[in-house]
Structures are given as C-alpha cells and as structure tokens.
N, C-alpha and C. Protein backbone atom coordinates (compact mmCIF):
# COMPACT_ATOMS: atom_id res chain seq x y z
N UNK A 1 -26.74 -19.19 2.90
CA UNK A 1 -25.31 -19.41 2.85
C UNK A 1 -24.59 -18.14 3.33
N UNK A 2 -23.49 -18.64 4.43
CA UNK A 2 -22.86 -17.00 4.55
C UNK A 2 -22.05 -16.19 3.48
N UNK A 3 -21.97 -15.13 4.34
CA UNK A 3 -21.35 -14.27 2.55
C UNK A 3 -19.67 -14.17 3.34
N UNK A 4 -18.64 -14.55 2.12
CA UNK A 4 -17.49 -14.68 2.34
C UNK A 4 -16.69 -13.34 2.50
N UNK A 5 -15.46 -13.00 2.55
CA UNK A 5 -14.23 -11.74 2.46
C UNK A 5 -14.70 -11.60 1.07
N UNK A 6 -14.55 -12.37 -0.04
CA UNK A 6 -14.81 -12.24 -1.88
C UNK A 6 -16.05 -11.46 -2.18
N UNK A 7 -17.19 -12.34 -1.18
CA UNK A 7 -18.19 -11.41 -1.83
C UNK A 7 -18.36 -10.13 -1.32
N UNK A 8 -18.18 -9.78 -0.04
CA UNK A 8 -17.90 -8.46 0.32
C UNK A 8 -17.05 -7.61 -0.71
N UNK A 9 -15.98 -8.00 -0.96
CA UNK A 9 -15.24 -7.40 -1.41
C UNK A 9 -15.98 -7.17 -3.32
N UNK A 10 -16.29 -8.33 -3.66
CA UNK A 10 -17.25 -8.20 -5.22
C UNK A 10 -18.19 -7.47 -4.99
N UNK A 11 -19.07 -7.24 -3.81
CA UNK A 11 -20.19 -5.68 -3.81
C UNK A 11 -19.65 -4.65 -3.55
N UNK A 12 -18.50 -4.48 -2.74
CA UNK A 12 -17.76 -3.54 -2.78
C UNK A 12 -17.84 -3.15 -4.60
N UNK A 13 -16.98 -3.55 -4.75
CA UNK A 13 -16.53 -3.71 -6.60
C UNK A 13 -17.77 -3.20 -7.19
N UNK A 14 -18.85 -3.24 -7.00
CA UNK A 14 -20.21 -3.33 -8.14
C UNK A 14 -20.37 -1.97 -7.31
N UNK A 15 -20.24 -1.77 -5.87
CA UNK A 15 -21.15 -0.44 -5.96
C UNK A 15 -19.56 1.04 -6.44
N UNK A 16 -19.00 0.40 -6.13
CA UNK A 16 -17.49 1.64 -6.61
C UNK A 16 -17.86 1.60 -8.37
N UNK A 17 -18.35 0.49 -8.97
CA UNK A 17 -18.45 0.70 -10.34
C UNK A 17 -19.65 1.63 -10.47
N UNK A 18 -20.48 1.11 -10.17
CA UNK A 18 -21.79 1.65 -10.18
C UNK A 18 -21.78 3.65 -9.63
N UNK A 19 -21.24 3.55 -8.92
CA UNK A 19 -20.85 5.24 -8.65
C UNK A 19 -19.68 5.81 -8.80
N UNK A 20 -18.88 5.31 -10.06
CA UNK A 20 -17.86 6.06 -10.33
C UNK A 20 -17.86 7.27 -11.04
N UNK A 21 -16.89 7.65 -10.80
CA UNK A 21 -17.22 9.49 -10.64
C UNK A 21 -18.07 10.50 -9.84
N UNK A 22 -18.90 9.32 -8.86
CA UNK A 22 -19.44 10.12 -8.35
C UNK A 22 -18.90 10.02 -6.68
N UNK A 23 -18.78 8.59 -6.42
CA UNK A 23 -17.76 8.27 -4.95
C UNK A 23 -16.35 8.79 -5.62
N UNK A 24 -15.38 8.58 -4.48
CA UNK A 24 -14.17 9.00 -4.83
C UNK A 24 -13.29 7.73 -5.57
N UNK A 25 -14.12 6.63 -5.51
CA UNK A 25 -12.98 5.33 -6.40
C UNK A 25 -11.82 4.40 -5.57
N UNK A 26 -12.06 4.02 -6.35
CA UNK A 26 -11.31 2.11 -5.29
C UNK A 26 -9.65 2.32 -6.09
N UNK A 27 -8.93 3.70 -5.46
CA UNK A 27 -7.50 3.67 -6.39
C UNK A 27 -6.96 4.33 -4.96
N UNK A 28 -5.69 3.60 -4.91
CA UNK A 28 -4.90 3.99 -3.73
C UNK A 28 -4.78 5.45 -3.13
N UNK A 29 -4.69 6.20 -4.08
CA UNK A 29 -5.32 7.83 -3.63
C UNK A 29 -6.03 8.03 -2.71
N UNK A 30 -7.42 6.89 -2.39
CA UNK A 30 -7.91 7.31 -2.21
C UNK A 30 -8.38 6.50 -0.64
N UNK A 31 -7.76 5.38 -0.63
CA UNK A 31 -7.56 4.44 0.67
C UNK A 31 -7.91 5.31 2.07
N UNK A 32 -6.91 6.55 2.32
CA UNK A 32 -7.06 7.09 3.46
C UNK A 32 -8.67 7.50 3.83
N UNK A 33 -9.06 7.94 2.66
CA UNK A 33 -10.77 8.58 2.64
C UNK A 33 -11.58 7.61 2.86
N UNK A 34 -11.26 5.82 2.81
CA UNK A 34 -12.07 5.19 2.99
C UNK A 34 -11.99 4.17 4.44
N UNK A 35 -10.48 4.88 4.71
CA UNK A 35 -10.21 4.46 6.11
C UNK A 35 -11.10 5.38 7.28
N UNK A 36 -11.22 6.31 6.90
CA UNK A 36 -11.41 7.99 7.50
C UNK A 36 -12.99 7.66 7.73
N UNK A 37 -13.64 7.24 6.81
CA UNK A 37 -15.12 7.16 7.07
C UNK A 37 -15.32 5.89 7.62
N UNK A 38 -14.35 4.46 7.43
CA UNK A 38 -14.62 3.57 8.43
C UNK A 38 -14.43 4.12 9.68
N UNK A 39 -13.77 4.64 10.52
CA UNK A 39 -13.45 4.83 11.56
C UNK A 39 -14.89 6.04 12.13
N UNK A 40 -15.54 6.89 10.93
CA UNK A 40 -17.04 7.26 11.48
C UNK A 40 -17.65 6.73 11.73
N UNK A 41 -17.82 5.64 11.08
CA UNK A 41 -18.90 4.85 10.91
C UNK A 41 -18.58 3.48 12.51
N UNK A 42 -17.63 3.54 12.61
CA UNK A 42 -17.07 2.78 13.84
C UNK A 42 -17.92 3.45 14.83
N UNK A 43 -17.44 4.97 14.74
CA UNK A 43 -18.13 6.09 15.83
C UNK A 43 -19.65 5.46 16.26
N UNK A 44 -20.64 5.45 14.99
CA UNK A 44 -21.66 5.46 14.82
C UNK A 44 -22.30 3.85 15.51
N UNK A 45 -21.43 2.98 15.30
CA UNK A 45 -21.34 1.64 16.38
C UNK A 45 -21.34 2.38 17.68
N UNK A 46 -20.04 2.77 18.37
CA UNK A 46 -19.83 3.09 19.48
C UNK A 46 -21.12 3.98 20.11
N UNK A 47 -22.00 4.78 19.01
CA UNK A 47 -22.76 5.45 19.74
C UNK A 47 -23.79 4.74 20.19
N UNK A 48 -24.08 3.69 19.60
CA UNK A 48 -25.64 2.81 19.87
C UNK A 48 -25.29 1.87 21.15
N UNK A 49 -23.85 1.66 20.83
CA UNK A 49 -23.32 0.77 22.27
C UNK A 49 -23.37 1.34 23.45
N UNK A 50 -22.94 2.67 23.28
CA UNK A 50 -22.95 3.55 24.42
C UNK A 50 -24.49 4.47 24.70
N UNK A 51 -24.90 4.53 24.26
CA UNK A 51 -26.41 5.24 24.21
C UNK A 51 -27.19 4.17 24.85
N UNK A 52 -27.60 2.98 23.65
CA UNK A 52 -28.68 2.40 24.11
C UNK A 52 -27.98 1.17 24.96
N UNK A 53 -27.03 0.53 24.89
CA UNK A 53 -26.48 -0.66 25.52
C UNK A 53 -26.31 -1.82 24.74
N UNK A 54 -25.23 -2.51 25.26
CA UNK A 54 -25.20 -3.64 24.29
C UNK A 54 -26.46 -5.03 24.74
N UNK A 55 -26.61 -4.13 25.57
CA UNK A 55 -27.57 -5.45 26.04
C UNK A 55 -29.45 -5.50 25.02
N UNK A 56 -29.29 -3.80 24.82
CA UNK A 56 -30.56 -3.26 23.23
C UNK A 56 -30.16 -4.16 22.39
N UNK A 57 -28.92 -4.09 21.82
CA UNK A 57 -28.60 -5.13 20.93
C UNK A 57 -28.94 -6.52 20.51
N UNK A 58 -28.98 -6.69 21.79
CA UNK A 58 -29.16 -8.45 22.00
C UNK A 58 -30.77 -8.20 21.71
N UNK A 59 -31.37 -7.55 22.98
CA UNK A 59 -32.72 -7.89 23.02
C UNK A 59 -33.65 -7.01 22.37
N UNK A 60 -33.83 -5.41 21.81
CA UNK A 60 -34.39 -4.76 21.28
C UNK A 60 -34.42 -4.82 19.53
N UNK A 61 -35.18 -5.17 18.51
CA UNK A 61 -35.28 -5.73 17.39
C UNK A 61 -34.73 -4.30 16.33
N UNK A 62 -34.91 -3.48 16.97
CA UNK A 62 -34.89 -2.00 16.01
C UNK A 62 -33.50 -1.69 16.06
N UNK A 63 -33.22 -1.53 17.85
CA UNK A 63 -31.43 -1.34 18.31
C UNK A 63 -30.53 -2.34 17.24
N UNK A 64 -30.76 -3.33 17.48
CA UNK A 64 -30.37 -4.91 16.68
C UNK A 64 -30.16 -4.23 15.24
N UNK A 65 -31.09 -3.93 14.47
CA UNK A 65 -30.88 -3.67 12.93
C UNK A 65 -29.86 -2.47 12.99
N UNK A 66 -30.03 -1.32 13.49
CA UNK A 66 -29.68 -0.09 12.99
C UNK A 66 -28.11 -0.59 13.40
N UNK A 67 -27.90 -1.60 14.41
CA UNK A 67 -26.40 -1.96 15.28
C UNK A 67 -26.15 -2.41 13.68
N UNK A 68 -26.65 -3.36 13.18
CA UNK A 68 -26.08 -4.28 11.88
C UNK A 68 -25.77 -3.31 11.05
N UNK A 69 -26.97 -2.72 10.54
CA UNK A 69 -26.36 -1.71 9.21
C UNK A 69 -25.42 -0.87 9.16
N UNK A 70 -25.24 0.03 10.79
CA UNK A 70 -23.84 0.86 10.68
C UNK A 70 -22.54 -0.42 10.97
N UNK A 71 -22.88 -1.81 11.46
CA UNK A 71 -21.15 -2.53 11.22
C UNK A 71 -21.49 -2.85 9.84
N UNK A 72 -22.30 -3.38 8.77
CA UNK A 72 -22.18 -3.12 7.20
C UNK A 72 -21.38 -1.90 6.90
N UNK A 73 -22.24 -0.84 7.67
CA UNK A 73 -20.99 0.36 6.83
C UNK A 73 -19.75 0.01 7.02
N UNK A 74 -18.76 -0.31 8.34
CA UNK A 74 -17.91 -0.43 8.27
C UNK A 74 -16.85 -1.44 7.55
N UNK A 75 -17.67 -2.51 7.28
CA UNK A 75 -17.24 -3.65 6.77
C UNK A 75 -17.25 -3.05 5.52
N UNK A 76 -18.15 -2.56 4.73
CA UNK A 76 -17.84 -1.80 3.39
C UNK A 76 -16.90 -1.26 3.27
N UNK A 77 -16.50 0.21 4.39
CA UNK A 77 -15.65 0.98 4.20
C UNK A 77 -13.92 0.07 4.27
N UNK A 78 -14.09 -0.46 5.36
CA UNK A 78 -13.17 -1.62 5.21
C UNK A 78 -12.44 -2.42 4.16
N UNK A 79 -13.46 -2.96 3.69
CA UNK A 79 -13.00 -3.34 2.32
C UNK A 79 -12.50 -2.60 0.75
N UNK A 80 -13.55 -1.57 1.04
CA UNK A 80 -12.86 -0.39 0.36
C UNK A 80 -11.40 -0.10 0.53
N UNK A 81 -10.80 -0.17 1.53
CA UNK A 81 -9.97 0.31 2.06
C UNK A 81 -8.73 -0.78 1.23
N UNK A 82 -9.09 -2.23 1.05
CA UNK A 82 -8.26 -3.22 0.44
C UNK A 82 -8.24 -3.43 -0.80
N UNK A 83 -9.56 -3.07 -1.19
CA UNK A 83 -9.82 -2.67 -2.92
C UNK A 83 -8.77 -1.29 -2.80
N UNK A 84 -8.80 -0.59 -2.63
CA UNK A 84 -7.83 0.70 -2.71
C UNK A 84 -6.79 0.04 -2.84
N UNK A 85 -5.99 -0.43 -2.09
CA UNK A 85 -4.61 -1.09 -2.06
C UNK A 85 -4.79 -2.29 -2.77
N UNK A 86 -5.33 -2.92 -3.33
CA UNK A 86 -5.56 -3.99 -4.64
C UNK A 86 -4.88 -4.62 -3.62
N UNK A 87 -5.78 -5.41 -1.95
CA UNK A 87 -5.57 -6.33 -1.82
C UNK A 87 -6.25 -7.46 -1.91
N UNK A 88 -6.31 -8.56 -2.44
CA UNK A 88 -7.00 -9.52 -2.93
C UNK A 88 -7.85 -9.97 -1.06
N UNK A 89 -9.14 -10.84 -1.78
CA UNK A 89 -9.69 -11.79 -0.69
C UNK A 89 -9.11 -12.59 -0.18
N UNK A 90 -8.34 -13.46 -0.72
CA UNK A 90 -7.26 -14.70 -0.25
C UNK A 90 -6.08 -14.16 0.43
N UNK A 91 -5.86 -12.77 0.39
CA UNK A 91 -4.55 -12.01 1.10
C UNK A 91 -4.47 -11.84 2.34
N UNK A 92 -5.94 -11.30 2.71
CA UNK A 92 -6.54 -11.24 3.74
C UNK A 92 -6.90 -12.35 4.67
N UNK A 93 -7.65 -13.04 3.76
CA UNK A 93 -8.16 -14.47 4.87
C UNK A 93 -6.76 -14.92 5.33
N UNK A 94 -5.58 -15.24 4.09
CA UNK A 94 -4.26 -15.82 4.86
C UNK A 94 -3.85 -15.29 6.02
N UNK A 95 -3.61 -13.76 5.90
CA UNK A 95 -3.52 -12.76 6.81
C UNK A 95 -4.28 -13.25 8.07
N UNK A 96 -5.71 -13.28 8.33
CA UNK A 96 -5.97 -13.07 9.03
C UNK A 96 -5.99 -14.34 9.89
N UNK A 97 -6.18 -15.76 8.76
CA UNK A 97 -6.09 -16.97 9.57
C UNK A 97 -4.67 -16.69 10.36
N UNK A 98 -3.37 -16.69 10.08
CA UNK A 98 -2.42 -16.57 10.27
C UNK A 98 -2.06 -15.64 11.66
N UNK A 99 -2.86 -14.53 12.05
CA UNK A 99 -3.05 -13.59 12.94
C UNK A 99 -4.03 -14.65 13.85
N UNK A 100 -4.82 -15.10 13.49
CA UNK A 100 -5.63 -15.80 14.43
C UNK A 100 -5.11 -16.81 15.34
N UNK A 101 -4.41 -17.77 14.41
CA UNK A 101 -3.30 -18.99 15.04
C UNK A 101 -2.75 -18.40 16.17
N UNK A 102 -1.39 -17.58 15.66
CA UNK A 102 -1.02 -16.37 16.45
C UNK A 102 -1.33 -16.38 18.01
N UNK A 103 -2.72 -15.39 17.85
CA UNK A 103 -3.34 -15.57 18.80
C UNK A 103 -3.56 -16.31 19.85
N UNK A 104 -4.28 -17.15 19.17
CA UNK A 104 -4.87 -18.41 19.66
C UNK A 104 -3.62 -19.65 21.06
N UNK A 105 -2.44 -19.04 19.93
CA UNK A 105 -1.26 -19.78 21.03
C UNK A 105 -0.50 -18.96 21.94
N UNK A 106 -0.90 -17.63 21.99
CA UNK A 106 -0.43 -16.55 22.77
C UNK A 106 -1.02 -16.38 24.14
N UNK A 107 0.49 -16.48 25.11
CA UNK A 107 -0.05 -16.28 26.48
C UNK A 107 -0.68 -15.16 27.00
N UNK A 108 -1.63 -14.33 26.44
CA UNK A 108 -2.22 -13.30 27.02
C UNK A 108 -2.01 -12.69 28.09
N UNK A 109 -2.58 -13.33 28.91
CA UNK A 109 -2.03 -13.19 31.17
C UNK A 109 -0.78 -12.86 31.04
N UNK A 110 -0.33 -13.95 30.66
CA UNK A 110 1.41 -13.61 31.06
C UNK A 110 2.37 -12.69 30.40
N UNK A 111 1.57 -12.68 28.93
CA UNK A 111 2.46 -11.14 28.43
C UNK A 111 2.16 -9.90 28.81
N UNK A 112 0.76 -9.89 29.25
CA UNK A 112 -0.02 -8.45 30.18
C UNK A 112 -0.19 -8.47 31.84
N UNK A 113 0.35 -9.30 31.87
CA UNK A 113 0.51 -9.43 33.66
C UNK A 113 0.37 -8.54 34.13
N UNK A 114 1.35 -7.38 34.03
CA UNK A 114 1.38 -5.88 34.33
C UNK A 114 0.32 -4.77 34.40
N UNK A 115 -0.46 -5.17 33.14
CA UNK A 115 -1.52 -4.60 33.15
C UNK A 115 -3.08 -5.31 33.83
N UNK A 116 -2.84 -6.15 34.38
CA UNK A 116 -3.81 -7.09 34.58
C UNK A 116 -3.66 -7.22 35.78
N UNK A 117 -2.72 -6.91 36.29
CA UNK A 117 -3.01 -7.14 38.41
C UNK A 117 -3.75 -5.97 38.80
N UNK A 118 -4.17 -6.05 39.58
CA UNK A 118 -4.68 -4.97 40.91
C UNK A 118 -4.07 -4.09 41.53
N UNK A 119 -4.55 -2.72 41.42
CA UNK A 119 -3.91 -2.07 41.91
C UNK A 119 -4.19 -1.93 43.59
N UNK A 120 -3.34 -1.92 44.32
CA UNK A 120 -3.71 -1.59 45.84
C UNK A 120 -3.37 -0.55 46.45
C-alpha cells in the first residue's frame, strides 16, 4: 500500500520524538534549520543526477537506491519543515490538489512565450 502526506508526516513525528533533545525539534524556531538541510540534501540529489546521470537512475540498481534514500531525506526534511509550522496533512494535500488543478488548466506556452521562442 502506498504511504500517504499523514504517514510521512506520523514518522516524521516518531523520529522528532524519539530524538528529542538531541535533533533540534519539530517547533517553529526551528523550521528554517529544517528547510536549510532539505535544500542539502536536494544538493545531494542534484549530485547523483549530475555525476552519474539520470539515465544510472533508471538503469543502474545501486545509483537507483542511493537516488531514493537522499529524495527520503528530503521528503523528511520537508515535512519537518510543516511539522515545524503545525501544518496538518490535509492542509497540504488541499494545498497541493488545489495548486495542481491550477496547473493543470494553465496555458504554459502562452504565458512563457517569451521565454520559449528561439533565439536568432
């Protein structure tokens, strides 16, 4: 079964309990520090993309794992980041369905036209 925004966010919860006092804690204080190491840990994506290729990804079994576990980190740190700001799972999914729609009916081409022609 896949794992939802909730349960991410409930292991989040168990491991901030589980190392409190010793991580820095799921309290708005502390949000920026958990934004700060998502965005390393982003790094740490970008390096395997750029090093080995995204195409390792697809087809190399080792590239493949180590790719998964540093986007886990980020998805952790991530969520950390909403536990900090006590934003709920359902805040988010609304959020994000809502951003998606959005999307989804947005003329892309035609609002980036500009950026999207050729230069000659």
């Amino acid at each position: 079964m896949a794992m939802t925004i909730g349960d991410l966010m409930e292991i989040q919860k168990a491991l901030q309990e589980k190392y409190k006092g010793i991580w820095e804690g799921d309290h708005p204080d502390t949000a920026k520090a958990h934004l700060l190491y998502a965005v390393e840990e982003i790094g740490e994506v970008s390096a395997i993309l750029k090093k080995r290729g995204p195409q390792a990804v697809v087809a190399d079994e080792g590239v493949r794992a180590h790719f998964c576990e540093e986007m886990a980190d980020v998805f952790m740190y991530l969520c950390d980041v909403m536990l900090c700001c006590n934003v709920t799972a359902e805040e988010f999914e609304s959020a994000y369905r809502a951003k998606a729609d959005h999307n989804l009916k947005r003329d892309f081409v035609g609002e980036h036209a500009h950026y999207l022609k050729s230069e000659k």
